[in-house]
C-alpha atoms as a PDB file:
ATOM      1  CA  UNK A   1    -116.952  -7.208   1.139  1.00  0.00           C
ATOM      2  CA  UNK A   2    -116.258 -10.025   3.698  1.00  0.00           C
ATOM      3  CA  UNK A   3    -113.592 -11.691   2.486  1.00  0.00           C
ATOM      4  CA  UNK A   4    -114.340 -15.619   2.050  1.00  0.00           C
ATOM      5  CA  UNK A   5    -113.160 -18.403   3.396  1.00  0.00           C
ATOM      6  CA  UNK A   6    -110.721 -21.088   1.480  1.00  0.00           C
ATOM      7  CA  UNK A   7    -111.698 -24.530   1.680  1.00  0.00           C
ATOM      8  CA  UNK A   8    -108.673 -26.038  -0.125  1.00  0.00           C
ATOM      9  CA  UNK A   9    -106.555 -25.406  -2.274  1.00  0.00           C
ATOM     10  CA  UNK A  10    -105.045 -28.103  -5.187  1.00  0.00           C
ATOM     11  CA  UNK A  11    -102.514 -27.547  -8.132  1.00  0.00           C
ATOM     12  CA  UNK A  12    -104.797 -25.815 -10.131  1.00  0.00           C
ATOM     13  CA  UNK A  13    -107.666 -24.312  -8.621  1.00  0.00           C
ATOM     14  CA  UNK A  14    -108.911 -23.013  -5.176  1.00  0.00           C
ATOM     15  CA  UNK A  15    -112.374 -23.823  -3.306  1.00  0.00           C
ATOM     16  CA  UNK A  16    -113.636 -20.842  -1.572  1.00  0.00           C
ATOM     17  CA  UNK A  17    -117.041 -21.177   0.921  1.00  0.00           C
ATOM     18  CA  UNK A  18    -120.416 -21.136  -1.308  1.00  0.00           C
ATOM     19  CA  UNK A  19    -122.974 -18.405  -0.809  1.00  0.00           C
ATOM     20  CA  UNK A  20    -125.213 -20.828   0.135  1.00  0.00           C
ATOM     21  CA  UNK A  21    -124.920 -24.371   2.447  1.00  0.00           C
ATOM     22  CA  UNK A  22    -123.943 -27.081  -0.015  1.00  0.00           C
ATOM     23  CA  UNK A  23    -122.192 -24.818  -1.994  1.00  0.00           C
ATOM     24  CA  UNK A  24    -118.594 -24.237  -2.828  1.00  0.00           C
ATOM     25  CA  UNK A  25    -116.935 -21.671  -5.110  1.00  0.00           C
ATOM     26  CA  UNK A  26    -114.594 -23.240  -7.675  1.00  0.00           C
ATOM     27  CA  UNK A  27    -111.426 -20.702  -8.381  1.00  0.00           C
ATOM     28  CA  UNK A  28    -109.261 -21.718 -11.918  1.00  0.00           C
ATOM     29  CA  UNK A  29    -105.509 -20.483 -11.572  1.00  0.00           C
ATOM     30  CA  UNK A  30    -103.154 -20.717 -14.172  1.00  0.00           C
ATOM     31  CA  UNK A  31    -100.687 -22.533 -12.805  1.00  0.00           C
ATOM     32  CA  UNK A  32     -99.533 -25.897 -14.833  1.00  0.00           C
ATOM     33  CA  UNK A  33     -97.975 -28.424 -12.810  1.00  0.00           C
ATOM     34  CA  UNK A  34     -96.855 -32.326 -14.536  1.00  0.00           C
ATOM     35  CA  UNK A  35     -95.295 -34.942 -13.317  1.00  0.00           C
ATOM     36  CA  UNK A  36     -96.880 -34.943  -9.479  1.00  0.00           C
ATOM     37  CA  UNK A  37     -95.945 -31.164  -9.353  1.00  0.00           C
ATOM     38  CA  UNK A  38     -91.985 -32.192  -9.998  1.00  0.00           C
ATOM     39  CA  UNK A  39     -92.614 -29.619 -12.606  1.00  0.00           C
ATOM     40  CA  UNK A  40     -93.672 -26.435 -11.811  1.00  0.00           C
ATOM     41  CA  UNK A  41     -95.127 -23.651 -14.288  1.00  0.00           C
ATOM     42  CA  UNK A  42     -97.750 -20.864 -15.341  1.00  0.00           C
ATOM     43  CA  UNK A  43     -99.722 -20.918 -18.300  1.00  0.00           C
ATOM     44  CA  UNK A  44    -101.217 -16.991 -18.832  1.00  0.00           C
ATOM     45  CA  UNK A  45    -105.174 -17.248 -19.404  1.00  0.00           C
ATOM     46  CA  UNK A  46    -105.293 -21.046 -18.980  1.00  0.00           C
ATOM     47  CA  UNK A  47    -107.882 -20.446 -15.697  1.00  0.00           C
ATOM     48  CA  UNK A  48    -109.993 -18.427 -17.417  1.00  0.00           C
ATOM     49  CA  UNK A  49    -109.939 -20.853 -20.788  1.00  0.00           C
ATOM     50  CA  UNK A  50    -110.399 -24.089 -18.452  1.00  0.00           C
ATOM     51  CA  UNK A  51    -113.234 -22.345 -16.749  1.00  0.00           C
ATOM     52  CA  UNK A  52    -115.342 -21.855 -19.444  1.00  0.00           C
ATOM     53  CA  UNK A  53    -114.241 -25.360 -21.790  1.00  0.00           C
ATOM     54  CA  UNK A  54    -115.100 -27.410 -18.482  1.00  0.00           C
ATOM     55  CA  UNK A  55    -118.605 -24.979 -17.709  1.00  0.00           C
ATOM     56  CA  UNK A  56    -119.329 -26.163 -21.737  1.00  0.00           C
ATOM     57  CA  UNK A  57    -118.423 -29.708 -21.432  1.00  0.00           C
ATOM     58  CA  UNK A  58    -120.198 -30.000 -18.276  1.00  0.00           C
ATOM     59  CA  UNK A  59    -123.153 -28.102 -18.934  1.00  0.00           C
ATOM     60  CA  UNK A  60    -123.284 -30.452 -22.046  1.00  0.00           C
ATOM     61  CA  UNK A  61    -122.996 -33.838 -19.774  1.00  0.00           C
ATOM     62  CA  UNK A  62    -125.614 -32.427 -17.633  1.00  0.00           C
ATOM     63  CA  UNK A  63    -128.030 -32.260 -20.850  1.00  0.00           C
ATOM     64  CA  UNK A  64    -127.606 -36.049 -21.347  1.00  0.00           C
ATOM     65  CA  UNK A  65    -128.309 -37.490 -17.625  1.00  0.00           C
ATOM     66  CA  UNK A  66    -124.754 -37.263 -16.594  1.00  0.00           C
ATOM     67  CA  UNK A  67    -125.111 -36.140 -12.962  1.00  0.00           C
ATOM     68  CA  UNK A  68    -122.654 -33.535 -11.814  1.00  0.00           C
ATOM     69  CA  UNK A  69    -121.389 -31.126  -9.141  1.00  0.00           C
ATOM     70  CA  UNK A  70    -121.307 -27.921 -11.728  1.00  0.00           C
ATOM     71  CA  UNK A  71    -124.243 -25.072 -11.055  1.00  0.00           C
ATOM     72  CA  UNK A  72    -123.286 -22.742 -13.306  1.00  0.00           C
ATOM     73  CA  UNK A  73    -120.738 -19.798 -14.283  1.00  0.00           C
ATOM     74  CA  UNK A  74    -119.806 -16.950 -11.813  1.00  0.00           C
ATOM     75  CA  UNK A  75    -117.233 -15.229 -13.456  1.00  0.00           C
ATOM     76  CA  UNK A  76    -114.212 -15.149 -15.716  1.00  0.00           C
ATOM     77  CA  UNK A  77    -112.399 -17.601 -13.620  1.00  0.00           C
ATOM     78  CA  UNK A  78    -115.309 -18.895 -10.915  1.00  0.00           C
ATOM     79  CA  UNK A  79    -118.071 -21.560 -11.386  1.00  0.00           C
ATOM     80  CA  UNK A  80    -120.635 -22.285  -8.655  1.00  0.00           C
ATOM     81  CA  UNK A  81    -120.370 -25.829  -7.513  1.00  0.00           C
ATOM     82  CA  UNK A  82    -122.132 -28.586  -5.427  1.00  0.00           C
ATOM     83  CA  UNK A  83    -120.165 -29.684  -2.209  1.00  0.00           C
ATOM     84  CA  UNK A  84    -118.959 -33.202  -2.336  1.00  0.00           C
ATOM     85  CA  UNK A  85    -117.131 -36.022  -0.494  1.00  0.00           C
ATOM     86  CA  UNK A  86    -114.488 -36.627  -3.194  1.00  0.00           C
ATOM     87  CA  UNK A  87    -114.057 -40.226  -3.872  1.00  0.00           C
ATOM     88  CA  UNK A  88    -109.937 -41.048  -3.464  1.00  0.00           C
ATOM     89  CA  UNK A  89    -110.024 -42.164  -6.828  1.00  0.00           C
ATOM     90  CA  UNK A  90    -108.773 -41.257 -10.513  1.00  0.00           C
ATOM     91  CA  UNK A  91    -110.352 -42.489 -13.185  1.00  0.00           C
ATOM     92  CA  UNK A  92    -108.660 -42.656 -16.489  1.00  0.00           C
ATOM     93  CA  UNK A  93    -110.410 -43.502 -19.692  1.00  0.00           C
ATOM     94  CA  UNK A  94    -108.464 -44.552 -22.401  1.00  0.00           C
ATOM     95  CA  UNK A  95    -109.091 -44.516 -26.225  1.00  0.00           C
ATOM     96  CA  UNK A  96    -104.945 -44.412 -27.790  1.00  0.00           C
ATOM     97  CA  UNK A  97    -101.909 -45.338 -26.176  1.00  0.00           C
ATOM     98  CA  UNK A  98    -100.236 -42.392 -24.586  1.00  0.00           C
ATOM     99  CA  UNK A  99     -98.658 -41.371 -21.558  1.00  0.00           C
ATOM    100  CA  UNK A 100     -98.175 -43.539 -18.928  1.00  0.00           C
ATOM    101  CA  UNK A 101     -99.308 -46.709 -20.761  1.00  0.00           C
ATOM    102  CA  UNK A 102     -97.307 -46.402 -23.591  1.00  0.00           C
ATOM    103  CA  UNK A 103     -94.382 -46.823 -21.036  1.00  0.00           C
ATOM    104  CA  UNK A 104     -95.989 -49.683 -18.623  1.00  0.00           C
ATOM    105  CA  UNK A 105     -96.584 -51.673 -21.501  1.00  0.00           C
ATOM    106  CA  UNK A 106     -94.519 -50.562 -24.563  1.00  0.00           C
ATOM    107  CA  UNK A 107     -97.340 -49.591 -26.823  1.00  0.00           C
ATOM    108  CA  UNK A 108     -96.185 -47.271 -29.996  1.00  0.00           C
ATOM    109  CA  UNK A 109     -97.847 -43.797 -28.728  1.00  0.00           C
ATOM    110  CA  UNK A 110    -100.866 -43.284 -30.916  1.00  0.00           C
ATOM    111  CA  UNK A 111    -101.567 -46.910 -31.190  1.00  0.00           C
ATOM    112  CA  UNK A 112    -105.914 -47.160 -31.411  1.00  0.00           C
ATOM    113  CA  UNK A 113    -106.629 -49.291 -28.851  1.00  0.00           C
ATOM    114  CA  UNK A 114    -108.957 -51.965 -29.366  1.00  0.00           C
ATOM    115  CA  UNK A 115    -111.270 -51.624 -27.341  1.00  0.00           C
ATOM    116  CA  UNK A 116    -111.490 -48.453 -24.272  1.00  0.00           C
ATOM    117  CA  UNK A 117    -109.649 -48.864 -20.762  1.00  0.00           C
ATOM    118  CA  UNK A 118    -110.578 -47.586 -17.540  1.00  0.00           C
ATOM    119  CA  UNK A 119    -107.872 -47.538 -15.325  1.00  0.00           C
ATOM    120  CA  UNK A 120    -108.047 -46.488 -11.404  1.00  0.00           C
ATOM    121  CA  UNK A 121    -105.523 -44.390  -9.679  1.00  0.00           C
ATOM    122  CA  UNK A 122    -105.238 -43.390  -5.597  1.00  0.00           C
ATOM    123  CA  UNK A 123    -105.637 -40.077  -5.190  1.00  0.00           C
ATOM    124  CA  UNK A 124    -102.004 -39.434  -3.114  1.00  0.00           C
ATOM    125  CA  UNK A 125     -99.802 -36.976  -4.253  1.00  0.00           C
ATOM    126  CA  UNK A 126     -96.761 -38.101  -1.720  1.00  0.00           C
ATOM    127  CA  UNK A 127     -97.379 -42.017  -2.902  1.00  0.00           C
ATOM    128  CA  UNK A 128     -97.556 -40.248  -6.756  1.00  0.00           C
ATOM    129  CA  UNK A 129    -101.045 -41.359  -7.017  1.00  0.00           C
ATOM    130  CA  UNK A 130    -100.510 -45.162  -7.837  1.00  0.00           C
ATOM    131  CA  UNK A 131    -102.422 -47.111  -9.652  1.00  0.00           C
ATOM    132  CA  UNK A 132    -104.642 -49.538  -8.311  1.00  0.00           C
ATOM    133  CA  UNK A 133    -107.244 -52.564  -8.887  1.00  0.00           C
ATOM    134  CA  UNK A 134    -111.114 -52.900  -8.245  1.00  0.00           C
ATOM    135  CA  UNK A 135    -109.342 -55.206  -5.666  1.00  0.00           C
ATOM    136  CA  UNK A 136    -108.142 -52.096  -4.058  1.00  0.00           C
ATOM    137  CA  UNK A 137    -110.504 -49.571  -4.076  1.00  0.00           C
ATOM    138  CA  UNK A 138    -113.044 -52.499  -2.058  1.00  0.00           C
ATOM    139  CA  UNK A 139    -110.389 -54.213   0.382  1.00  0.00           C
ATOM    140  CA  UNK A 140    -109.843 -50.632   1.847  1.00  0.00           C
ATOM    141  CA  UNK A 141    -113.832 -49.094   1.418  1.00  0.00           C
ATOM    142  CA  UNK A 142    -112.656 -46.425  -0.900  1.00  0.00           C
ATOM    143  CA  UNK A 143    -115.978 -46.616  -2.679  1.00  0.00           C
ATOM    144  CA  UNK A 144    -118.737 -49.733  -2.587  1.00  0.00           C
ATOM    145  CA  UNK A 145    -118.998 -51.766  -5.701  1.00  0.00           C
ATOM    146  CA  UNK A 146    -122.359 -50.135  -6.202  1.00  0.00           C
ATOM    147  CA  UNK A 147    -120.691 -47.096  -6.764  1.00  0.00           C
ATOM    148  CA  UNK A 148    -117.706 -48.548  -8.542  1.00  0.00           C
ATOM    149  CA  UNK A 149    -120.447 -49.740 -11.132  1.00  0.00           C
ATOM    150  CA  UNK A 150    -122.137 -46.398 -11.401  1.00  0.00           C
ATOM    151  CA  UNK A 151    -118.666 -44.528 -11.969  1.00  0.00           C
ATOM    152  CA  UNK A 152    -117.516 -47.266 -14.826  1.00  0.00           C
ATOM    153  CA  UNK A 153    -120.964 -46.340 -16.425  1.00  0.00           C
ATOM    154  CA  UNK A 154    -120.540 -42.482 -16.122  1.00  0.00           C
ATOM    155  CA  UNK A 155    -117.309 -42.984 -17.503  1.00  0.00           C
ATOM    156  CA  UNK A 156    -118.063 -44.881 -20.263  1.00  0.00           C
ATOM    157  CA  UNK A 157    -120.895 -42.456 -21.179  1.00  0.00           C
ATOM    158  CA  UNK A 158    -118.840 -39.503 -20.500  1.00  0.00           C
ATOM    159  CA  UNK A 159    -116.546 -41.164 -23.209  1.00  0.00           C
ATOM    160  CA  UNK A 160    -118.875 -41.959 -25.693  1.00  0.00           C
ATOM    161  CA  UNK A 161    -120.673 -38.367 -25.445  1.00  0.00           C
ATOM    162  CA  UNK A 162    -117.025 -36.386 -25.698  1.00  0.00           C
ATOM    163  CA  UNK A 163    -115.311 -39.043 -28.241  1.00  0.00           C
ATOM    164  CA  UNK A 164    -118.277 -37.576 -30.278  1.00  0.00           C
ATOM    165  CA  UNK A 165    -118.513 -33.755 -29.345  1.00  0.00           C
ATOM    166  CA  UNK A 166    -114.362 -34.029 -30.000  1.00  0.00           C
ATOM    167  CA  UNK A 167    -114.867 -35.767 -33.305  1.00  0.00           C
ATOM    168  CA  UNK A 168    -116.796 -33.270 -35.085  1.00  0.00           C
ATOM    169  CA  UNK A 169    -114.378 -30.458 -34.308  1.00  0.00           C
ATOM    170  CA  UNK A 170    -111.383 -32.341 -35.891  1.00  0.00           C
ATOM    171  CA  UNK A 171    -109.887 -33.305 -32.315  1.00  0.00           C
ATOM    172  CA  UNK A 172    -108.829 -36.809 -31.197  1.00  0.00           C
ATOM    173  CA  UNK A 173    -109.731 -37.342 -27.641  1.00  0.00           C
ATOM    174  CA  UNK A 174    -106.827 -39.975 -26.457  1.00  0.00           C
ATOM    175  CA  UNK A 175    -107.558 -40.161 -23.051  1.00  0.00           C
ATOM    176  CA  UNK A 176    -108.733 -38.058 -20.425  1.00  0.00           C
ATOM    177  CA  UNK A 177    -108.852 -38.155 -16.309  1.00  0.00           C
ATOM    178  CA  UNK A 178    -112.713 -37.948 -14.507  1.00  0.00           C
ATOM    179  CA  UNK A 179    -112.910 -37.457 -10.440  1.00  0.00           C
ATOM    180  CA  UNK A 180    -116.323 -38.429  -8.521  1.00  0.00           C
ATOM    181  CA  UNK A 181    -117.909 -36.814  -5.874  1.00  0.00           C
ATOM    182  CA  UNK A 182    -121.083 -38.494  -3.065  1.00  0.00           C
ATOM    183  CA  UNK A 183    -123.451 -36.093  -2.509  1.00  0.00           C
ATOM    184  CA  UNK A 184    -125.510 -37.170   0.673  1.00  0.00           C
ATOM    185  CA  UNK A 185    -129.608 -37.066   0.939  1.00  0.00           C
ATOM    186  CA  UNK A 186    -130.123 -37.870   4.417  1.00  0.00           C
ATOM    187  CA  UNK A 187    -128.200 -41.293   4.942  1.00  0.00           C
ATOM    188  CA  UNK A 188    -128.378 -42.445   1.213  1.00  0.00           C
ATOM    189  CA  UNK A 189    -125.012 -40.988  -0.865  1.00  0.00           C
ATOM    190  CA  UNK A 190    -124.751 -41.060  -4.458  1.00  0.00           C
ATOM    191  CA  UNK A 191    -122.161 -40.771  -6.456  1.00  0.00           C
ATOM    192  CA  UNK A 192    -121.632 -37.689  -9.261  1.00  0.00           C
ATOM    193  CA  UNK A 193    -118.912 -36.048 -11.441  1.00  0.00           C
ATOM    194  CA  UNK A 194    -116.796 -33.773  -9.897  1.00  0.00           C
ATOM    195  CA  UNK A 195    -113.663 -31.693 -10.528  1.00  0.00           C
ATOM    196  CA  UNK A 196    -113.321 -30.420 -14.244  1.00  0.00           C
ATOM    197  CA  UNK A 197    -112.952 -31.382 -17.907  1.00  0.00           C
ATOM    198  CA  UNK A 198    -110.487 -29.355 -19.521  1.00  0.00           C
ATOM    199  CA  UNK A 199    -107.402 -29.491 -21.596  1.00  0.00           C
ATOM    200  CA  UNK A 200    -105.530 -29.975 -18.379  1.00  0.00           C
ATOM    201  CA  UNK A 201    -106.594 -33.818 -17.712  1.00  0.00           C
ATOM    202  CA  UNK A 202    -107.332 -34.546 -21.550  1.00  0.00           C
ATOM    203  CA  UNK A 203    -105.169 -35.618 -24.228  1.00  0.00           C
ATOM    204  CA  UNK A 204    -106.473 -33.996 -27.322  1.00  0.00           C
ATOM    205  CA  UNK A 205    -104.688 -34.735 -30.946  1.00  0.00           C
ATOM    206  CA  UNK A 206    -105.755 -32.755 -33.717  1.00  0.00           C
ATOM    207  CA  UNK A 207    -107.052 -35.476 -36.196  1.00  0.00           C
ATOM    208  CA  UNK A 208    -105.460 -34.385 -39.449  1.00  0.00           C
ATOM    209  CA  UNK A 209    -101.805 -33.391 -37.778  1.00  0.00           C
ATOM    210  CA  UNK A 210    -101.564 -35.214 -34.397  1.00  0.00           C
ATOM    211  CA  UNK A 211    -100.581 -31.760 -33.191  1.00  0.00           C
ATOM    212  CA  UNK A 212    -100.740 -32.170 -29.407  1.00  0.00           C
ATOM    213  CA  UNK A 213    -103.618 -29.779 -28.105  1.00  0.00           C
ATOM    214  CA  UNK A 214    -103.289 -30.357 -24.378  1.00  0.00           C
ATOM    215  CA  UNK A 215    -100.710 -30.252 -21.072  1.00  0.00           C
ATOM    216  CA  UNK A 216     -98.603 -32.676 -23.032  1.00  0.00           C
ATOM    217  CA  UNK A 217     -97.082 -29.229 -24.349  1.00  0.00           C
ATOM    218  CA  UNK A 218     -96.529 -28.354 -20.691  1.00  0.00           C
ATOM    219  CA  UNK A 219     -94.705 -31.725 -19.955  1.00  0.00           C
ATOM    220  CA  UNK A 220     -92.501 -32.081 -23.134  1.00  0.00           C
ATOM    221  CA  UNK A 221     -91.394 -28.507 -23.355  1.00  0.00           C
ATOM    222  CA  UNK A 222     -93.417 -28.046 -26.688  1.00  0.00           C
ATOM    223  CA  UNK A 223     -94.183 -24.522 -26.043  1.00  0.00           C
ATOM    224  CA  UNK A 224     -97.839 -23.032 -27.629  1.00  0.00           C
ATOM    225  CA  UNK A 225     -99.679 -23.925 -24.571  1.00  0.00           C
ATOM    226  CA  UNK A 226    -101.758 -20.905 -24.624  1.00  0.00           C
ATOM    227  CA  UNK A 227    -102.510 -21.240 -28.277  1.00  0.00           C
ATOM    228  CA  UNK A 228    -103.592 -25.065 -27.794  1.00  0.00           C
ATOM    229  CA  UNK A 229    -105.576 -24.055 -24.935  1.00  0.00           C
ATOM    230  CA  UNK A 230    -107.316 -21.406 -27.074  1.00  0.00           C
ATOM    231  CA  UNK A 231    -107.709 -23.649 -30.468  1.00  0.00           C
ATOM    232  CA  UNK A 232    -110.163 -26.051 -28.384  1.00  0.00           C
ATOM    233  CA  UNK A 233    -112.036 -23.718 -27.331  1.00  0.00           C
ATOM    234  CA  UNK A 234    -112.438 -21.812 -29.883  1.00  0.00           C
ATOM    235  CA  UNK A 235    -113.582 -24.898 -31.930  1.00  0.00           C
ATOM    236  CA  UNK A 236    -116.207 -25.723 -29.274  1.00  0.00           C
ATOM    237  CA  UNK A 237    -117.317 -22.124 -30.273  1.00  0.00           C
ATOM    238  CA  UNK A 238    -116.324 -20.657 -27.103  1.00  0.00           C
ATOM    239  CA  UNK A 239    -114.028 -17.593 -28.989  1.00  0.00           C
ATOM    240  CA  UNK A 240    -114.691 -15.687 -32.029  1.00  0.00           C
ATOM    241  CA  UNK A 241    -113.705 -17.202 -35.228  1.00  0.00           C
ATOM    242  CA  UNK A 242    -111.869 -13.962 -35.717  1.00  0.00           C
ATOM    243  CA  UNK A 243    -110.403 -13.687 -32.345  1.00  0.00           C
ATOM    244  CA  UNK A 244    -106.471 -13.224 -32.438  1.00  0.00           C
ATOM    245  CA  UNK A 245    -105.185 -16.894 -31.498  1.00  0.00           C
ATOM    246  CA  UNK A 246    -101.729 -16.037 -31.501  1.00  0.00           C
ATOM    247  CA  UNK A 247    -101.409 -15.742 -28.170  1.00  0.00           C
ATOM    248  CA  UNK A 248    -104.065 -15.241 -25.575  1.00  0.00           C
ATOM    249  CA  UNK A 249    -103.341 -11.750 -23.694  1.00  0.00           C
ATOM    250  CA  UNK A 250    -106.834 -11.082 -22.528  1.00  0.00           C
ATOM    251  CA  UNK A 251    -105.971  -7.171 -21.646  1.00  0.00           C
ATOM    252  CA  UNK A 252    -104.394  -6.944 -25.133  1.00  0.00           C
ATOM    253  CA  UNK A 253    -107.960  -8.765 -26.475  1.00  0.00           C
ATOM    254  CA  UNK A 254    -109.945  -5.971 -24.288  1.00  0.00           C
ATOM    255  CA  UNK A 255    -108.266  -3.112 -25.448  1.00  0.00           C
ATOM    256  CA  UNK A 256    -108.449  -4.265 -29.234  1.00  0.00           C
ATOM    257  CA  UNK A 257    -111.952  -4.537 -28.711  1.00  0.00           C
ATOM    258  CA  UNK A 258    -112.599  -0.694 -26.600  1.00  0.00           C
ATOM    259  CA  UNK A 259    -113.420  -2.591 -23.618  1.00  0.00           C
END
């Protein structure tokens, strides 16, 4: 088999050539990087987990109107994906001080916020992607403000949809990091959701113990990030109920279950 041809390749997953014009192959590693990659790290099974929690949450968005660059499922680790012109930007919607905020501004972390912010971020790993105004993003033509207003919208909705979905599985979802895509039709572009939703760029509290079920136990040294990894998706119904959750060794899984 030919072997194919990388695209690029970012802190946690590869692009590989499509099968078919328009198309790229989206590869999930496991490798956990915080802090602009300052910290370095591998988190066993988190591809293949972050694969199929971002296929769901996708496929999910899709089902509502949201438009996106996700085709469907190849494998374990690979998902079929629309091409795109990524926008430079990071969006970050925020439902509870954490993170970065908490420190900006000196907000208790965990504080509800009263009402959700979307905050905008250059997409520059050497400049430690900065964050930046509307002001910004149209003095240097990152996007128009026709598409600024269609990605605050997606966002929003986004939001609304996954504060729900996270809700009725017990989980808190704090914040969580969206990317954006233009997809061209001739000389018209449009703008869609790109990337990946996963545990990765989402803060996710379990509601009754604040237990941290994200790459916050990456960054603070927590430990358990396999087994937070593995408790979301399990509750999105994406492992057995009775699937061991103490730690995820997929070849220990197959050989429990004679495969």
């Amino acid at each position: 088999m030919a072997r194919r041809r990388q695209i690029y390749e970012g802190k946690a997953k590869i692009l590989y050539e499509g099968p078919e014009p328009g198309t790229l192959i989206q590869y999930f590693k496991d490798d956990a990087t915080a802090f602009n990659a300052q910290k370095k790290g591998t988190i066993s099974g988190k591809g293949v987990l972050n694969n199929r929690i971002s296929e769901h949450i996708f496929t999910l968005l899709g089902n509502i109107g949201i438009p996106t660059h996700f085709i469907r499922r190849l494998n374990m680790r690979e998902q079929l994906i629309r091409q795109v012109e990524i926008v430079p930007i990071e969006v970050v919607v925020r439902n509870v001080a954490a993170g970065s905020l908490t420190k900006r501004l000196g907000i208790e972390e965990g504080t509800q916020l009263p009402r959700t912010i979307i905050e905008y971020y250059y997409k520059d790993d050497a400049l430690g992607d900065p964050m930046i105004a509307d002001e910004h993003i149209a003095c240097f033509g990152w996007a128009s403000q026709e598409e600024m207003h269609d990605i605050a919208d997606m966002a929003i909705r986004v939001n609304d949809f996954m504060s729900g979905l996270f809700a009725g599985i017990g989980i808190r979802l704090v914040d969580f990091k969206l990317e954006f895509g233009r997809i061209w039709d001739n000389d018209y572009a449009r703008v869609i959701l790109a990337d990946e939703i996963s545990p990765d760029g989402c803060r996710l509290w379990d509601m009754t113990t604040n237990e941290k079920l994200d790459k916050d136990r990456f960054r603070r040294d927590l430990g358990g990030e396999v087994e937070a990894y593995q408790e979301v998706a399990r509750r999105l119904g994406l492992l057995p109920e009775e699937a061991d959750t103490s730690v995820l060794d997929l070849e220990k899984h197959r050989k429990k279950r004679g495969k």
